[in-house]
PDB file of N, CA and C in Angstrom:
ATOM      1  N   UNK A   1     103.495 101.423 109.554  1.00  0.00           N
ATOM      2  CA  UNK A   1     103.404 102.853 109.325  1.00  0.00           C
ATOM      3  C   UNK A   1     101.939 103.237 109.419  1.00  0.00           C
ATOM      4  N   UNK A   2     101.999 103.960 109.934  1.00  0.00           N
ATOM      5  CA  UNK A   2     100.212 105.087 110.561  1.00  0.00           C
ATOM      6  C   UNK A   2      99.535 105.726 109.250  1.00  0.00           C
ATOM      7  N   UNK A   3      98.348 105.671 108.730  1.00  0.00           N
ATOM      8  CA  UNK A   3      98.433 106.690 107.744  1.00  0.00           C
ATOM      9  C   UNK A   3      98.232 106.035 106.320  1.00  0.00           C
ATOM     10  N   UNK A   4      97.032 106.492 105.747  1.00  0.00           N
ATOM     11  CA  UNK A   4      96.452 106.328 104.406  1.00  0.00           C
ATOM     12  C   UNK A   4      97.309 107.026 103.273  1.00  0.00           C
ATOM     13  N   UNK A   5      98.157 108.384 103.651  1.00  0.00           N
ATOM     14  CA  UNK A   5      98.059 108.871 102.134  1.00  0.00           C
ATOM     15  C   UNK A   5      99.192 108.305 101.038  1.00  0.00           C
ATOM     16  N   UNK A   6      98.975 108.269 100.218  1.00  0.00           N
ATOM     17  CA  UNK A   6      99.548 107.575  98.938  1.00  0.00           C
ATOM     18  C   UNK A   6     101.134 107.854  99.074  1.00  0.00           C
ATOM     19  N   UNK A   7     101.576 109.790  99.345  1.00  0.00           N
ATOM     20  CA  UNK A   7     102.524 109.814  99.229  1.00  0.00           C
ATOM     21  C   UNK A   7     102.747 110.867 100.448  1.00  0.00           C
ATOM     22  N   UNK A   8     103.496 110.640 101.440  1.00  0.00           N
ATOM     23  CA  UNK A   8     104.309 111.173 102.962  1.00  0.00           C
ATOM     24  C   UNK A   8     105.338 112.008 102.686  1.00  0.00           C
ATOM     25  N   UNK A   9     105.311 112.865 103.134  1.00  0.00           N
ATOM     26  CA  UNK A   9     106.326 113.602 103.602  1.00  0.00           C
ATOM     27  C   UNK A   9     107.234 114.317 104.806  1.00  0.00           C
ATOM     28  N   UNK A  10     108.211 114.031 105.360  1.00  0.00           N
ATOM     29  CA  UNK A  10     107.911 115.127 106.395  1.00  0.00           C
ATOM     30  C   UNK A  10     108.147 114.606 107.862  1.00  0.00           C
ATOM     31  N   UNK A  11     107.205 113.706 107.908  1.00  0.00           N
ATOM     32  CA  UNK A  11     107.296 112.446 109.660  1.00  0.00           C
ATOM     33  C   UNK A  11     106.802 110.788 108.884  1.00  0.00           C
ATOM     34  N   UNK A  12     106.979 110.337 109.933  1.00  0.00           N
ATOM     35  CA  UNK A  12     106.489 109.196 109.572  1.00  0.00           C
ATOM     36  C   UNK A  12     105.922 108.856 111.170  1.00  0.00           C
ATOM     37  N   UNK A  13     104.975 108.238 111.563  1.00  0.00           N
ATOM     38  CA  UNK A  13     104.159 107.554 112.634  1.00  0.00           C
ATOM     39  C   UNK A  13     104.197 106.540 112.072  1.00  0.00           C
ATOM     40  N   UNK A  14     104.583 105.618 113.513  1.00  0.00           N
ATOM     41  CA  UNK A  14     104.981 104.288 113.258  1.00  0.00           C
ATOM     42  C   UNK A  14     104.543 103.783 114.861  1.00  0.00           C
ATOM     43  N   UNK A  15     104.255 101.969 114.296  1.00  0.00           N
ATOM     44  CA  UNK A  15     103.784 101.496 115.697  1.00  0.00           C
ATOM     45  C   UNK A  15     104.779 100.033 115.566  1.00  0.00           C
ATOM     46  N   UNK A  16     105.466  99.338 117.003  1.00  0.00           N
ATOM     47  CA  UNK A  16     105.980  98.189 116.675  1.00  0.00           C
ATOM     48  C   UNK A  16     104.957  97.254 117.241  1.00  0.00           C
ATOM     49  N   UNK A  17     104.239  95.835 116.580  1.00  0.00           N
ATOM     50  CA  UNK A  17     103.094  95.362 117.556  1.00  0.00           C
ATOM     51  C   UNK A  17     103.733  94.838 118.625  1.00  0.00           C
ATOM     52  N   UNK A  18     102.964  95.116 119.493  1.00  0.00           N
ATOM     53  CA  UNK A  18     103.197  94.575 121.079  1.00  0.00           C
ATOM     54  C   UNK A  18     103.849  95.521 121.946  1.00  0.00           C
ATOM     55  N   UNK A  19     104.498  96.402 121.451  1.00  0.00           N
ATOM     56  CA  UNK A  19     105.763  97.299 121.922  1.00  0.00           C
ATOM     57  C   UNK A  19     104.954  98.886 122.297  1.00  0.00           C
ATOM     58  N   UNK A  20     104.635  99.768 123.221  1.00  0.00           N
ATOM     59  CA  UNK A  20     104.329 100.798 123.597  1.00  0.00           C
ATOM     60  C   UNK A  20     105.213 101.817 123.057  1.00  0.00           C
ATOM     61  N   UNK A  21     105.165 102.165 122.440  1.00  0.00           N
ATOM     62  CA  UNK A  21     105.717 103.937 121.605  1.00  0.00           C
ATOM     63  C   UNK A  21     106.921 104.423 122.753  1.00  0.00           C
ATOM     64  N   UNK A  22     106.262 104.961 123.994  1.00  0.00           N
ATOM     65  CA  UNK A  22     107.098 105.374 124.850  1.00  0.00           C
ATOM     66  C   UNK A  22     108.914 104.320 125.053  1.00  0.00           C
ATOM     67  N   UNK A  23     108.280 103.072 124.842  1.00  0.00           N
ATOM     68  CA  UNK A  23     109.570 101.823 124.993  1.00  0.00           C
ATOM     69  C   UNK A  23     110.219 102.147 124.002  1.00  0.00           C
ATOM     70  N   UNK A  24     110.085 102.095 122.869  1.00  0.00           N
ATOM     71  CA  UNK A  24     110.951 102.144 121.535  1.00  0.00           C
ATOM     72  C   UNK A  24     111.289 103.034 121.643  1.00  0.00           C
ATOM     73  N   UNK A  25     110.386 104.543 122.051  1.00  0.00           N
ATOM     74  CA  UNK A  25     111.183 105.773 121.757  1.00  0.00           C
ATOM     75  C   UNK A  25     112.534 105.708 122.188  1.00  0.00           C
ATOM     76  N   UNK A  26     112.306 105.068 124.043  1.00  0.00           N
ATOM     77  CA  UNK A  26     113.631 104.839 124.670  1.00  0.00           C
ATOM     78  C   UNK A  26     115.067 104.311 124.395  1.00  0.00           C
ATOM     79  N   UNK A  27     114.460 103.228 123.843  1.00  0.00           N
ATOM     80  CA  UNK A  27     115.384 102.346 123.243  1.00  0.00           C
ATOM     81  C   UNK A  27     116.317 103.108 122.002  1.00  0.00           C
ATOM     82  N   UNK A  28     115.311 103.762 121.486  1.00  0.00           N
ATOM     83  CA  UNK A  28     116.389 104.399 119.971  1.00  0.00           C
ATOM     84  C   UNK A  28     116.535 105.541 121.020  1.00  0.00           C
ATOM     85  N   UNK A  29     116.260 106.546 122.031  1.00  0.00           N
ATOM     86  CA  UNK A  29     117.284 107.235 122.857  1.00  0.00           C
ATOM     87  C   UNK A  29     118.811 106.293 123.027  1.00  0.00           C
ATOM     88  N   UNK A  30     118.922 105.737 123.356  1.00  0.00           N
ATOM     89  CA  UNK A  30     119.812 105.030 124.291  1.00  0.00           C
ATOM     90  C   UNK A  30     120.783 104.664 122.797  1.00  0.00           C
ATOM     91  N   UNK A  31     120.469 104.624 121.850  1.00  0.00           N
ATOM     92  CA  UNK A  31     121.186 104.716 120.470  1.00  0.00           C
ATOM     93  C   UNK A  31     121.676 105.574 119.663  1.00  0.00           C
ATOM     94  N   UNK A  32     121.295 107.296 120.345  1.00  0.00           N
ATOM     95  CA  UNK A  32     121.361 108.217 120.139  1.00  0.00           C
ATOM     96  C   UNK A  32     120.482 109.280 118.866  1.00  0.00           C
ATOM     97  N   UNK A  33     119.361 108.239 118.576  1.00  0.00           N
ATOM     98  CA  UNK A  33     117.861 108.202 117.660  1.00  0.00           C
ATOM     99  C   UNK A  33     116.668 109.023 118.307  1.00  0.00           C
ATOM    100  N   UNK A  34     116.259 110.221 118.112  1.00  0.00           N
ATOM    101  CA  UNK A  34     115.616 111.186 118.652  1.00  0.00           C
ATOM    102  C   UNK A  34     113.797 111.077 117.415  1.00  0.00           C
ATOM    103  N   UNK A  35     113.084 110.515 118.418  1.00  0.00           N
ATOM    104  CA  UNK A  35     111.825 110.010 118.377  1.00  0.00           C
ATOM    105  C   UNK A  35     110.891 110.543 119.267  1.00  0.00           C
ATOM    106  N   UNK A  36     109.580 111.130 118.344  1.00  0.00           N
ATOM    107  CA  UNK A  36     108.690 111.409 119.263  1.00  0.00           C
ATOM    108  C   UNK A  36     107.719 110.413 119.782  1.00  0.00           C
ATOM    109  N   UNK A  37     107.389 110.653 120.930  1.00  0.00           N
ATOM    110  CA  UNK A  37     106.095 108.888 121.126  1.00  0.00           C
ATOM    111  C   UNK A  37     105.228 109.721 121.870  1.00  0.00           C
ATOM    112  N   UNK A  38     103.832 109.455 121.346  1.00  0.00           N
ATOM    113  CA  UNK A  38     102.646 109.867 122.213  1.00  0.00           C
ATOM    114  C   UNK A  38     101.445 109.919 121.126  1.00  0.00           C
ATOM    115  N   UNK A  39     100.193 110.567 121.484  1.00  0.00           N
ATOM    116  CA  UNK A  39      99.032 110.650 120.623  1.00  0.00           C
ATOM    117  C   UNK A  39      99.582 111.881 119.744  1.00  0.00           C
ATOM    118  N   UNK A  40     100.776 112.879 120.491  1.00  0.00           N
ATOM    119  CA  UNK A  40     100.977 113.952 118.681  1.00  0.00           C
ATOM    120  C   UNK A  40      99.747 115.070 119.332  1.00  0.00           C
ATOM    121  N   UNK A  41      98.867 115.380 120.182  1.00  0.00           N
ATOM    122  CA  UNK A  41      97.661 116.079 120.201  1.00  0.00           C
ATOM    123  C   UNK A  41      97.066 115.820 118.674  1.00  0.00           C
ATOM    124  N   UNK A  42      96.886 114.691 118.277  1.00  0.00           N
ATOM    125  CA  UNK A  42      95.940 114.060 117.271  1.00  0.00           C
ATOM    126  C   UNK A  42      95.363 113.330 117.581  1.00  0.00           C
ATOM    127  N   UNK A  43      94.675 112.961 118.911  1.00  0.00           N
ATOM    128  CA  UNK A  43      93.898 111.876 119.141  1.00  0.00           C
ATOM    129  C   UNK A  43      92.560 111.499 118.217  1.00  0.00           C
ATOM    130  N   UNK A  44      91.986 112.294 117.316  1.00  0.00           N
ATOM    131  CA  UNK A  44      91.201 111.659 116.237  1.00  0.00           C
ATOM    132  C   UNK A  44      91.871 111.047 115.622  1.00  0.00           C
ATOM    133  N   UNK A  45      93.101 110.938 115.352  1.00  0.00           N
ATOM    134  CA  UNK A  45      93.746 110.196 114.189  1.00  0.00           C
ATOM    135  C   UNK A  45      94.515 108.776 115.596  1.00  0.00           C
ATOM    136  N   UNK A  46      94.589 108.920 116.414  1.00  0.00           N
ATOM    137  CA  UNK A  46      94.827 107.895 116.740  1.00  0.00           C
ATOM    138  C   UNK A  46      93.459 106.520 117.079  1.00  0.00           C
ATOM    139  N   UNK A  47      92.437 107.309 117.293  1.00  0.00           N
ATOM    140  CA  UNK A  47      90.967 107.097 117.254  1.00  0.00           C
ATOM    141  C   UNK A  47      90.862 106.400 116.209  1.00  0.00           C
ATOM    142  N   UNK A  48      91.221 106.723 114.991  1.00  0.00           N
ATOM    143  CA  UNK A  48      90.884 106.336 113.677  1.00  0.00           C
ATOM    144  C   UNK A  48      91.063 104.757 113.531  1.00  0.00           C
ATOM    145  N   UNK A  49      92.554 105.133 113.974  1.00  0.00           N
ATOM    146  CA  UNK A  49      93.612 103.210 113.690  1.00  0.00           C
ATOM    147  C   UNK A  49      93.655 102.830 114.523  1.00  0.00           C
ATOM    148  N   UNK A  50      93.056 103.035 115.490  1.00  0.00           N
ATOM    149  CA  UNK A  50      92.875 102.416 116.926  1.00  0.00           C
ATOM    150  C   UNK A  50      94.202 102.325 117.936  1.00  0.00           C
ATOM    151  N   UNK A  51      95.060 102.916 117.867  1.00  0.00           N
ATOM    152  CA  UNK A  51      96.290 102.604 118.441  1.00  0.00           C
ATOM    153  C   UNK A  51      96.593 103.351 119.537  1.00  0.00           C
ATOM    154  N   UNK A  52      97.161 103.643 120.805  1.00  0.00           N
ATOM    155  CA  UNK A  52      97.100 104.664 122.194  1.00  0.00           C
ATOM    156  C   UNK A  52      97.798 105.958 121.708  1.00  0.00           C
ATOM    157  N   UNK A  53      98.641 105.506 121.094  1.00  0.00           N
ATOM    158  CA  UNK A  53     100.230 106.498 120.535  1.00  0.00           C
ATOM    159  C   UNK A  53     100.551 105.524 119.439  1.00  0.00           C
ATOM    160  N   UNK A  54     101.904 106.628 119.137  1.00  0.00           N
ATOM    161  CA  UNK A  54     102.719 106.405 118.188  1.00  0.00           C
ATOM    162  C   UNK A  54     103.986 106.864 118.292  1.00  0.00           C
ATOM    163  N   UNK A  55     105.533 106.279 117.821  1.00  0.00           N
ATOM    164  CA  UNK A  55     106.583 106.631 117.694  1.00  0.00           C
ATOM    165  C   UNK A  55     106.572 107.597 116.641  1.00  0.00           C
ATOM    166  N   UNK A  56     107.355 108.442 116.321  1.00  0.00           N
ATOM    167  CA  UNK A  56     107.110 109.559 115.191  1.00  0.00           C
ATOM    168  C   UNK A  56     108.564 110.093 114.821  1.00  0.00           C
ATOM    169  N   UNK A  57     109.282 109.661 113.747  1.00  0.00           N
ATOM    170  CA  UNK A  57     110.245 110.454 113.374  1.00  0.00           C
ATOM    171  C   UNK A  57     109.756 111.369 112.013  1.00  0.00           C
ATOM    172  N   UNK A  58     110.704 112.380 112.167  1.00  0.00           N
ATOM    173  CA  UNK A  58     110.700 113.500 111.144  1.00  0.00           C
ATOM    174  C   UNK A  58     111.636 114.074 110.516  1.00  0.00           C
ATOM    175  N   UNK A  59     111.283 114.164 109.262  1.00  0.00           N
ATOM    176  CA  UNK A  59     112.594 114.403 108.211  1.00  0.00           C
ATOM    177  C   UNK A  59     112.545 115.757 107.582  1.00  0.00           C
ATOM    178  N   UNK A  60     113.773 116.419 107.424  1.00  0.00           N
ATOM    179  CA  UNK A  60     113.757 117.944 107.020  1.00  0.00           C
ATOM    180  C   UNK A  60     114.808 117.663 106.034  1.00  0.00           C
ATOM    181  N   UNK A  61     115.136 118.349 105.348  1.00  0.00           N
ATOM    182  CA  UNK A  61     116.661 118.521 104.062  1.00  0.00           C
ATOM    183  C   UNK A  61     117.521 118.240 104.802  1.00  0.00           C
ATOM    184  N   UNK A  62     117.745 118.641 106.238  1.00  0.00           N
ATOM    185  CA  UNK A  62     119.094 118.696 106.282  1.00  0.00           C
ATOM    186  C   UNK A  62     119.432 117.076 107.056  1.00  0.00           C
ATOM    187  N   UNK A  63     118.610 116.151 106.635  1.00  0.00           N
ATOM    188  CA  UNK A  63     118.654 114.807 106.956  1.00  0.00           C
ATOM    189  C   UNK A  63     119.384 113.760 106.179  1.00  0.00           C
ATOM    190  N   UNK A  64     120.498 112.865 106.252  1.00  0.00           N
ATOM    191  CA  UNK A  64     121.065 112.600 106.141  1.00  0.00           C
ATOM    192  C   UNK A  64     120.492 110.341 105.701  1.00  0.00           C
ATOM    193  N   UNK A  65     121.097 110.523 104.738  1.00  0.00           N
ATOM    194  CA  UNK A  65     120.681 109.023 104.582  1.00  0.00           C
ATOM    195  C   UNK A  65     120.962 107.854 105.022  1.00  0.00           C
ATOM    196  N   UNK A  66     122.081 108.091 105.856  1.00  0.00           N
ATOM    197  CA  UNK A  66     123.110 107.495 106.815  1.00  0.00           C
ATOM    198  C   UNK A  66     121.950 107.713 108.187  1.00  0.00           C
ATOM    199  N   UNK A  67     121.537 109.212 109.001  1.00  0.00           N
ATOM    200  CA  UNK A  67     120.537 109.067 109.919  1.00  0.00           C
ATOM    201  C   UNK A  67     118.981 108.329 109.609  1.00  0.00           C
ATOM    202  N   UNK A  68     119.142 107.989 108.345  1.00  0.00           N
ATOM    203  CA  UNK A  68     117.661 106.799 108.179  1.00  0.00           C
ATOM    204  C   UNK A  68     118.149 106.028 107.895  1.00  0.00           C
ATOM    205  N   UNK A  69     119.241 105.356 107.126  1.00  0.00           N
ATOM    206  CA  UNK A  69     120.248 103.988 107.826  1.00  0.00           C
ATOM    207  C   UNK A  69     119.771 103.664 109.378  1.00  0.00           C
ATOM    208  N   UNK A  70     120.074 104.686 110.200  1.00  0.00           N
ATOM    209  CA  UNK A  70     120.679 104.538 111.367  1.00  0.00           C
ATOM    210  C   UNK A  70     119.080 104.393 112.152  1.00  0.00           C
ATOM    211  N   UNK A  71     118.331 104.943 112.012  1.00  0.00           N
ATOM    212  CA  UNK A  71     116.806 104.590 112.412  1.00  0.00           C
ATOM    213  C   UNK A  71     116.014 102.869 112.057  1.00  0.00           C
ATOM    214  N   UNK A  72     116.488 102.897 110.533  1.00  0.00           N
ATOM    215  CA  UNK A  72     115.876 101.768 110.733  1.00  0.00           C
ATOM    216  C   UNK A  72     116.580 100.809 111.440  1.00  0.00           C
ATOM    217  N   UNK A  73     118.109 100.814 111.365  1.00  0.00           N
ATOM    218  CA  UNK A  73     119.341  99.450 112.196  1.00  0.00           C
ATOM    219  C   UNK A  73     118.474 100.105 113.934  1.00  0.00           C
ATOM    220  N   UNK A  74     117.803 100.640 114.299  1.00  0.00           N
ATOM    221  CA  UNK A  74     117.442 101.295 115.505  1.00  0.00           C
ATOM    222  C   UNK A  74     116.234 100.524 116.321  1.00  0.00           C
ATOM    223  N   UNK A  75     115.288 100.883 115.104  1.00  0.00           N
ATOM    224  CA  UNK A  75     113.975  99.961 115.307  1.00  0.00           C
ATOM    225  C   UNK A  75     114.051  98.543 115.195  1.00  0.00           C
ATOM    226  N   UNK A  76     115.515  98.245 114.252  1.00  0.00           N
ATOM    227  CA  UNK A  76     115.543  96.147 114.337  1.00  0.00           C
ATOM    228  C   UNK A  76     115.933  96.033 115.859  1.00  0.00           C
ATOM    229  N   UNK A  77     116.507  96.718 116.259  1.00  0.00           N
ATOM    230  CA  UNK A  77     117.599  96.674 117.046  1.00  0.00           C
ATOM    231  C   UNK A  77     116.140  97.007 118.472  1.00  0.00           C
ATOM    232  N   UNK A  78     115.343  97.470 118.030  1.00  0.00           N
ATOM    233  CA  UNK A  78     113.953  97.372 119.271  1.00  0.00           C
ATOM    234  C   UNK A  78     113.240  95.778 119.212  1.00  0.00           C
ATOM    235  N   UNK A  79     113.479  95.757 117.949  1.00  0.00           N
ATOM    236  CA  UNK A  79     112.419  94.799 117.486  1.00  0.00           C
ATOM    237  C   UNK A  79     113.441  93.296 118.627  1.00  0.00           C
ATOM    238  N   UNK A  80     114.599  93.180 118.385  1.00  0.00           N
ATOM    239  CA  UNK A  80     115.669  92.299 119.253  1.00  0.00           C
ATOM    240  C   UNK A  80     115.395  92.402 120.329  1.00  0.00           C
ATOM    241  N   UNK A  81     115.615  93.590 120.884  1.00  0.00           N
ATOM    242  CA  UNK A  81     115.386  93.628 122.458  1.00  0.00           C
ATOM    243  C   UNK A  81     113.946  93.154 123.226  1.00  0.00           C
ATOM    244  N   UNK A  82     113.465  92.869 122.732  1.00  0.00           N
ATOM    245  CA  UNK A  82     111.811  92.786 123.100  1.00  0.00           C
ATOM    246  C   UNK A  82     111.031  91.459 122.418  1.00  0.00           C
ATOM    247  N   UNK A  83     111.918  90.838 121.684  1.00  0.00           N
ATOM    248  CA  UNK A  83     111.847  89.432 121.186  1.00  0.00           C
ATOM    249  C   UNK A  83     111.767  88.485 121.905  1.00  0.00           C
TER     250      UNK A  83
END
């Protein structure tokens, strides 16, 4: 996970090592997992942690705990394919 502050809200930026943002995003496409991947137009903050991009999901109320079930079984499920 991307990001110093103590307590998040909202998105999360995330990197898998070895794995390019754009790949994973794909991969959780193809799972029906809707992910943003790129620098975000934050390139100081990608500057910061040194990383090109980032995958980026985001959470609102009307998010479901079953659709962050389903994100993380998403990202193992990247982490497999690319093993």
């Amino acid at each position: 996970i991307i990001g110093e502050a103590a307590e998040k809200s909202g998105l999360v930026a995330f990197t898998i090592d070895g794995l390019h943002p754009f790949d994973v995003a794909a991969i959780l496409d193809r799972k029906g997992i809707a992910v943003r991947a790129g620098h975000h137009c934050a390139q100081p903050v990608m500057q910061r942690f040194k990383v090109p991009a980032t995958s980026r999901a985001s959470f609102a109320f009307y998010n479901t705990m079953g659709e962050v079930d389903a994100l993380i079984a998403g990202i193992r499920n990247v982490q497999k394919v690319f093993a």
